[in-house]
Protein backbone atom coordinates (compact mmCIF):
# COMPACT_ATOMS: atom_id res chain seq x y z
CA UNK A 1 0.00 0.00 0.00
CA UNK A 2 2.78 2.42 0.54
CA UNK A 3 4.47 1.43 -2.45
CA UNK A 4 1.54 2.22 -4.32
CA UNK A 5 1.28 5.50 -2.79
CA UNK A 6 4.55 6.57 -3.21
CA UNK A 7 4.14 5.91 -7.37
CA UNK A 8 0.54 7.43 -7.24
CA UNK A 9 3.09 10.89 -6.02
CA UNK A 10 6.17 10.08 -8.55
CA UNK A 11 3.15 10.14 -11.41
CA UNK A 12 1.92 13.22 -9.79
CA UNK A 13 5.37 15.16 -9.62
CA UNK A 14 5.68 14.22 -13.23
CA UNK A 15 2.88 15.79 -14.36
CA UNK A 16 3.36 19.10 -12.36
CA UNK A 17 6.94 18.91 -14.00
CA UNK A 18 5.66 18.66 -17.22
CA UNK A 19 3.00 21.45 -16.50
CA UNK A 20 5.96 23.58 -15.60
CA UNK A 21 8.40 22.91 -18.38
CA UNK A 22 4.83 23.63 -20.84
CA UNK A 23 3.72 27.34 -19.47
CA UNK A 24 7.59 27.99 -19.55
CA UNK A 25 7.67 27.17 -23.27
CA UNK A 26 4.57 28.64 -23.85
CA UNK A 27 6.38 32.10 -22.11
CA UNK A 28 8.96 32.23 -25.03
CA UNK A 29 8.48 34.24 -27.84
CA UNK A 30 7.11 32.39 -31.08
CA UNK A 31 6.84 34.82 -33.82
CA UNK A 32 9.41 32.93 -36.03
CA UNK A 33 8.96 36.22 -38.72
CA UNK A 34 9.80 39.08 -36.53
CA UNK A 35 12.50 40.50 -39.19
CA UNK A 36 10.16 40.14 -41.68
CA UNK A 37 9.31 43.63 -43.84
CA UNK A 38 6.99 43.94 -46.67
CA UNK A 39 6.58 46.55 -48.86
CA UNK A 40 3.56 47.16 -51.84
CA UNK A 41 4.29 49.63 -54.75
CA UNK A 42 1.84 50.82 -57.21
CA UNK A 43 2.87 53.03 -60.52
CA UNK A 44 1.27 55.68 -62.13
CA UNK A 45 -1.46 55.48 -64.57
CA UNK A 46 -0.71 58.68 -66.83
CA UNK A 47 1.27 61.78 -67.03
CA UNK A 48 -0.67 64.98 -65.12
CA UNK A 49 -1.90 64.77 -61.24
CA UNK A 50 -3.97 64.44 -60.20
CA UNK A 51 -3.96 60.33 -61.52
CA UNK A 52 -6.57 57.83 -61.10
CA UNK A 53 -4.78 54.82 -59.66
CA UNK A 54 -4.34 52.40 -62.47
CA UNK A 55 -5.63 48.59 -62.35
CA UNK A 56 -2.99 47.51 -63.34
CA UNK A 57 0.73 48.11 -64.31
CA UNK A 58 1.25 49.74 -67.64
CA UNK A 59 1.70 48.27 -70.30
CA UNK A 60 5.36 47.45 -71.82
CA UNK A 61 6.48 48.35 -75.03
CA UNK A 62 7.23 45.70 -77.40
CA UNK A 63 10.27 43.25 -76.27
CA UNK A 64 10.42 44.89 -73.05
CA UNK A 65 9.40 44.13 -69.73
CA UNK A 66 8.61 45.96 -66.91
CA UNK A 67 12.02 45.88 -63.77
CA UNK A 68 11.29 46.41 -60.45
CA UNK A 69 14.21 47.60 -57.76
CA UNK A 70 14.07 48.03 -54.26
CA UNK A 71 16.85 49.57 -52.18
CA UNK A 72 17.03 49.44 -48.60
CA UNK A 73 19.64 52.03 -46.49
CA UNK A 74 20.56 52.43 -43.30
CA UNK A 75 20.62 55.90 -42.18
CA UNK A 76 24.09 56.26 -40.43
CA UNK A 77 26.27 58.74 -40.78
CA UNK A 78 27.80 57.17 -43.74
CA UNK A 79 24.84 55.28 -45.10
CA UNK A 80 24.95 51.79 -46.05
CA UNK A 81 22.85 49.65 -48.35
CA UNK A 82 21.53 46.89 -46.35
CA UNK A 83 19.14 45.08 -48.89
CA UNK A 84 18.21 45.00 -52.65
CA UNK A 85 16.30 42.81 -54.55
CA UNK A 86 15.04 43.23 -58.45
CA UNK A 87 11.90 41.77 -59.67
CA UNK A 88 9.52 41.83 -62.92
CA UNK A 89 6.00 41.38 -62.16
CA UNK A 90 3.54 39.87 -64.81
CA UNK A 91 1.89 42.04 -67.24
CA UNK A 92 -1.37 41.19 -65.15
CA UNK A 93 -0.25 42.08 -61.83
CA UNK A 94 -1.64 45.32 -60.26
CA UNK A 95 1.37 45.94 -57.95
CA UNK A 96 4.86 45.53 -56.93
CA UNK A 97 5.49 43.56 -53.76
CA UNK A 98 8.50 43.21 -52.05
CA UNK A 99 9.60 41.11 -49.07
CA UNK A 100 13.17 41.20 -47.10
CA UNK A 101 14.09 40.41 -43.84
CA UNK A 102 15.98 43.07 -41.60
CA UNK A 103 17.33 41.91 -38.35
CA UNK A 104 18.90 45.13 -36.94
CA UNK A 105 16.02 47.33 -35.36
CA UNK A 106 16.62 50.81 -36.39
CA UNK A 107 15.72 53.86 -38.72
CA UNK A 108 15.92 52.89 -42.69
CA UNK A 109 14.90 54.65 -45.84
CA UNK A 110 13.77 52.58 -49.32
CA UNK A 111 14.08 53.70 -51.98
CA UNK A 112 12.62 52.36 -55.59
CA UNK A 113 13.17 52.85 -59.26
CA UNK A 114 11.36 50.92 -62.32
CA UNK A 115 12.10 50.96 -66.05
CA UNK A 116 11.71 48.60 -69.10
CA UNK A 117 14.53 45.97 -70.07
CA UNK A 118 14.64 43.36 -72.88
CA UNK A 119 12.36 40.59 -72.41
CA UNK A 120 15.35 38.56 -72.77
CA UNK A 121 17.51 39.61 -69.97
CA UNK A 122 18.09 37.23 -67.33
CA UNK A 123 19.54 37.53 -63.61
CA UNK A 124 23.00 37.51 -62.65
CA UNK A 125 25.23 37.91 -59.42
CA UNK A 126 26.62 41.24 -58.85
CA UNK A 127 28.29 43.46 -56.08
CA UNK A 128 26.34 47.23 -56.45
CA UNK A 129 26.84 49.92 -54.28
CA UNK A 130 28.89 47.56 -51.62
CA UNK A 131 26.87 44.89 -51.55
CA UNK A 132 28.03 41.84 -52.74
CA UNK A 133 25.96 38.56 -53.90
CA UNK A 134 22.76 40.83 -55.56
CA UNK A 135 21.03 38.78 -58.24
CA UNK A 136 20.30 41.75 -60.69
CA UNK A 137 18.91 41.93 -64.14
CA UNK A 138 21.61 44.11 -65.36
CA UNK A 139 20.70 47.71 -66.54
CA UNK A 140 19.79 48.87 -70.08
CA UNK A 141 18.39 52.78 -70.54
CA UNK A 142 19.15 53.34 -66.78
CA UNK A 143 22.51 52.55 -65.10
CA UNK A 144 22.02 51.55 -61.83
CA UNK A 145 24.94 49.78 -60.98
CA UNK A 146 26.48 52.53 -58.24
CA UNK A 147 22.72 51.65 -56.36
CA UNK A 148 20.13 53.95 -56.53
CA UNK A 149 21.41 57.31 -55.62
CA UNK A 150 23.71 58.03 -58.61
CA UNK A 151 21.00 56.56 -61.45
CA UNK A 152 22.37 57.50 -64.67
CA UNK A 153 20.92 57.63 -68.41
CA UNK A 154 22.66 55.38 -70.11
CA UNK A 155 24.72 54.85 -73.98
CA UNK A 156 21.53 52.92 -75.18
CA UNK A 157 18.84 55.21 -75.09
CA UNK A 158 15.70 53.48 -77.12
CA UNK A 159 15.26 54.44 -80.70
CA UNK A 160 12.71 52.89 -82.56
CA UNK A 161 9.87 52.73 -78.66
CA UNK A 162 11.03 56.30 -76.92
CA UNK A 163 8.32 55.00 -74.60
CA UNK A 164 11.00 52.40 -73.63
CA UNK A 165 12.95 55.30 -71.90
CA UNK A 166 10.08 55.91 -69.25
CA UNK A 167 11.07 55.20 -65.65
CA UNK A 168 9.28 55.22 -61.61
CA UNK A 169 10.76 56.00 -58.63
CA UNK A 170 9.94 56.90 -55.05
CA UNK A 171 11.00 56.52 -51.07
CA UNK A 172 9.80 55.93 -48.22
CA UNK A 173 11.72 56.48 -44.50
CA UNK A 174 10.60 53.23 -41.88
CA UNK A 175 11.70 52.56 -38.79
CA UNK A 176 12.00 48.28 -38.22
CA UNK A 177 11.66 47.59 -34.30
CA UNK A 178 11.23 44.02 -32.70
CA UNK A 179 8.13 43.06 -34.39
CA UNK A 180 7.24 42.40 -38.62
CA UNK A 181 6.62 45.37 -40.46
CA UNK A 182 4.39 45.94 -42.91
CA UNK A 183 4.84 49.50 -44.56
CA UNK A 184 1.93 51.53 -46.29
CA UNK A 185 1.75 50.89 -50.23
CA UNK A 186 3.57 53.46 -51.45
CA UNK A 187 3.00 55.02 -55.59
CA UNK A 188 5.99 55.82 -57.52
CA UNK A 189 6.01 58.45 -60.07
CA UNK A 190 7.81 59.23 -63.37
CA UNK A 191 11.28 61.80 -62.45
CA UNK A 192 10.79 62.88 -66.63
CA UNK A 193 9.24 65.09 -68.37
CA UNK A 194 8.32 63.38 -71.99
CA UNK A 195 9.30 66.35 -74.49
CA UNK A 196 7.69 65.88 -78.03
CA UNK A 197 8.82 68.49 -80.66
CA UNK A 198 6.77 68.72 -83.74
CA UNK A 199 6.74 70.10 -87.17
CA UNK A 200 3.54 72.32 -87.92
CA UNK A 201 3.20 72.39 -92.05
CA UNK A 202 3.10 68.95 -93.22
CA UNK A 203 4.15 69.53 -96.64
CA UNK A 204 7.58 70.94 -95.20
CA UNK A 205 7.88 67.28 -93.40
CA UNK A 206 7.79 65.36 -96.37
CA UNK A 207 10.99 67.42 -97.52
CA UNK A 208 13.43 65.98 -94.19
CA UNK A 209 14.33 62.04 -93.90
CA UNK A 210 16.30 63.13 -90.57
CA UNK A 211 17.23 65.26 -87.53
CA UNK A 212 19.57 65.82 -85.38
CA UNK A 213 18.53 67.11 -82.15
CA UNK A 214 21.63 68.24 -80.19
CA UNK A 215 20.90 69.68 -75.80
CA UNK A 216 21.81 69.92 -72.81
CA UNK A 217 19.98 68.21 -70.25
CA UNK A 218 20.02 67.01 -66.22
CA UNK A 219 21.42 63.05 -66.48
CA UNK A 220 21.72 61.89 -62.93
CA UNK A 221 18.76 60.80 -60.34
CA UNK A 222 19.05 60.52 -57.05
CA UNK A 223 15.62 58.46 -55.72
CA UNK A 224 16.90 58.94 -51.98
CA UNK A 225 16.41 63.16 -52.64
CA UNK A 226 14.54 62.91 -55.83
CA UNK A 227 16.64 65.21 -57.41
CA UNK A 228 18.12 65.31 -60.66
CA UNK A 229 21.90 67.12 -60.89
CA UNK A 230 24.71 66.81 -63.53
CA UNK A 231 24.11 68.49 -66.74
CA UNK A 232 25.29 66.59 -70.31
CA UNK A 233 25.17 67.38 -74.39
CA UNK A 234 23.48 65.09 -76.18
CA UNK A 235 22.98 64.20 -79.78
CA UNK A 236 19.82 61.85 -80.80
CA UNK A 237 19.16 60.93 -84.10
CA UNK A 238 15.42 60.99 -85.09
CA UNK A 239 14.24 59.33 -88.57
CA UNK A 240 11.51 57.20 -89.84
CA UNK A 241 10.37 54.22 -87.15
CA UNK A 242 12.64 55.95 -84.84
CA UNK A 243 11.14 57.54 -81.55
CA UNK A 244 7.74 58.49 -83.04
CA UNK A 245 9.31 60.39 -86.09
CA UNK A 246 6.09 61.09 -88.38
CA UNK A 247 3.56 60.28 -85.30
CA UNK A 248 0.57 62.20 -85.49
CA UNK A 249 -0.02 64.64 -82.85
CA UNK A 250 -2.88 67.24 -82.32
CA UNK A 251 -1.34 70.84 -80.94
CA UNK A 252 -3.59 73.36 -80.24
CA UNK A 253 -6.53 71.61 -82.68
CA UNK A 254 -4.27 70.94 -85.20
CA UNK A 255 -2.52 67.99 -86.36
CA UNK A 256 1.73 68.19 -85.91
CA UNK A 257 4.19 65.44 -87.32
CA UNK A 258 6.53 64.53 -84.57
CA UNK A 259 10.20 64.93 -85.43
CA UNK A 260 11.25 63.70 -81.75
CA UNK A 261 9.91 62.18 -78.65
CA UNK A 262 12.27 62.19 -75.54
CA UNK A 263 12.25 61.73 -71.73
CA UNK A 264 14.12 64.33 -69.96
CA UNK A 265 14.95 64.13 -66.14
CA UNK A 266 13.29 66.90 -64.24
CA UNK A 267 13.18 68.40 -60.90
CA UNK A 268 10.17 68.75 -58.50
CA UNK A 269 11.07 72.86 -58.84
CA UNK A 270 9.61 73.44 -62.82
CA UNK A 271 12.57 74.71 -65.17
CA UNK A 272 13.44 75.68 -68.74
CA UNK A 273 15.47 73.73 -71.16
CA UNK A 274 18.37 75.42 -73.16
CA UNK A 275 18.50 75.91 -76.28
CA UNK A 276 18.09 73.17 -78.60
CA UNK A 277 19.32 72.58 -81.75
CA UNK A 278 17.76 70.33 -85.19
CA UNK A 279 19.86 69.60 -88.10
CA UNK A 280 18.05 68.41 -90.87
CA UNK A 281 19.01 66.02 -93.53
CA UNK A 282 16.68 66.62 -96.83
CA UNK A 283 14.76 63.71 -98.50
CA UNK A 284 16.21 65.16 -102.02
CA UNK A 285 19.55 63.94 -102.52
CA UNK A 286 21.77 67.19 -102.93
CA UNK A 287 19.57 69.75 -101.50
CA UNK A 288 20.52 70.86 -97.90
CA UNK A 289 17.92 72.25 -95.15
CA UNK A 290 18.89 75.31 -93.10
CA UNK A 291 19.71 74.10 -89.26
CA UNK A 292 17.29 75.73 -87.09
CA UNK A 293 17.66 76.89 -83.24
CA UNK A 294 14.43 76.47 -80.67
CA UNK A 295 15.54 79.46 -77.91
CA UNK A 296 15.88 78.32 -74.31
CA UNK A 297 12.60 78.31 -72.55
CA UNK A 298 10.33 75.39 -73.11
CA UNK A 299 9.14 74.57 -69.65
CA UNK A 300 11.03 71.62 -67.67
CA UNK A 301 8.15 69.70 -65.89
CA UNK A 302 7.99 66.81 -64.14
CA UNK A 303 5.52 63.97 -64.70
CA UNK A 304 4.05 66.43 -67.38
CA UNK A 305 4.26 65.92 -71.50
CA UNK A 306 5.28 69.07 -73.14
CA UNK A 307 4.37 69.31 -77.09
CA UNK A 308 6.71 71.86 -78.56
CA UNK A 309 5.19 73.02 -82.34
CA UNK A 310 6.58 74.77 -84.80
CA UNK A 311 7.61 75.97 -89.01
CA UNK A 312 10.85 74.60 -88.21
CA UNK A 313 11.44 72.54 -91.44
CA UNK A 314 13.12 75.12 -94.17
CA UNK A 315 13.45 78.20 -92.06
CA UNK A 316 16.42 79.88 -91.35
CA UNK A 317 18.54 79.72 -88.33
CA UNK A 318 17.52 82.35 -85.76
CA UNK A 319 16.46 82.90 -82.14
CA UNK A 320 13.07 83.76 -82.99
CA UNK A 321 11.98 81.07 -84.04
CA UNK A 322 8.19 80.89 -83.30
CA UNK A 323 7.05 77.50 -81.15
């Protein structure tokens, strides 16, 4: 009888043992996805705010697809980049989402660019801005190989789809403590303004096969800032098939032919651009067209389109010419 009630207390002091070692487990933390940060971008649906959110991502030009980045920096005194991943969501998707994990509890700031690439290009391994190991797409209109604070426009600016050269970007500061994070979808917008200069009398077009537009314009992006600095001279070749040369476009109720469609970088502060420069090569073999000078002063806008219209085909070099 004894023995029997001393096992009937072992089996007891067991149990309470076990009860113990359970509400102590059941003490410890269990969220397994504490570092866990997720992030949902949408884009733009047109040029002009106010926008009505689009249903889904726009469209891509032809061969192209749409690249995603994400960029995530500490904010030190000498700031670090801690994360970045590249993605390319399906034509049917109606946003971008993004998932990392950041361990470190802290302030951060991300920042996020999108443009078109081949439909083609594949992933490799690359070190950018520091950070070694990041499976990247590799750039095409954009360089973004020094991360995104120094984005650059590239050698390989699109001929024959201009609309190729349109790019997204925003930021967004966070602060990650102890706990998943899941920050508030954030829109990106376009850092361009898309220029369009035109020729007025059609019967003037038919006389040029060619231009060459030669400015000045702002070629490096910052998405941390959203500022565009650095000023460069370019030279773009417009002709037929190539960036909307011939397009249709109404100005002011009338119908234009497009000699060239561009994407300049712009500030949030509206500007001017400089002076800009079209040399014309004639359709009749031997004849020559007069190079012609549009004055500094068409306005610099962001997210805007700006059709520039004028006789510019056969007139004489001169400051006054009329756009």
């Amino acid at each position: 009888m004894k023995k029997y009630h001393l096992y009937l207390w072992i089996i007891a002091l067991v149990g309470l043992m076990t009860s113990c070692s359970q509400d102590e487990t059941d003490a410890l933390p269990t969220d397994t996805n504490a570092n866990r940060v997720t992030l949902t971008a949408s884009l733009p649906a047109d040029f002009v705010q106010p926008q009505p959110r689009s249903r889904a991502l726009p469209t891509a030009p032809a061969e192209h697809k749409l690249r995603c980045i994400l960029e995530v920096w500490d904010t030190e005194d000498t700031p670090a980049l801690k994360i970045r991943q590249e993605i390319c969501p399906n034509a049917e998707d109606t946003e971008i989402d993004f998932s990392f994990e950041l361990a470190t509890t802290g302030k951060y700031k991300a920042l996020l660019w999108a443009d078109y690439i081949p439909t083609n290009q594949v992933t490799s391994t690359k070190e950018i801005a520091g950070l070694a190991g990041v499976s990247s797409y590799g750039d095409n209109y954009y360089t973004t190989t020094n991360g995104l604070k120094a984005v650059e426009i590239s050698n390989t600016l699109p001929t024959t789809y201009p609309e190729a050269g349109d790019a997204f970007y925003t930021n967004a500061e966070f602060t990650k403590d102890e706990k998943a994070l899941t920050i508030p979808t954030v829109t990106l917008t376009r850092p361009f303004m898309k220029l369009t200069i035109a020729e007025k009398n059609a019967e003037r077009f038919t006389s040029c096969n060619q231009v060459i537009v030669r400015f000045n314009t702002l070629y490096k992006f910052d998405v941390a800032t959203g500022n565009a600095t650095g000023t460069a001279d370019y030279n773009v070749v417009a002709t037929n098939g190539t960036r909307n040369y011939g397009t249709d476009i109404t100005i002011g109720g009338k119908t234009c032919e497009t000699l060239i469609c561009l994407y300049v970088f712009a500030n949030a502060a509206d500007g001017t651009m400089d002076d800009i420069t079209l040399e014309f090569t004639a359709t009749e073999e031997g004849k020559s067209l007069p190079t012609v000078t549009i004055p500094a002063g068409i306005p610099l806008k962001r997210n805007y389109r700006v059709n520039a219209a004028g006789n510019l085909i056969g007139e004489p070099s001169s400051s006054t010419v009329n756009m």
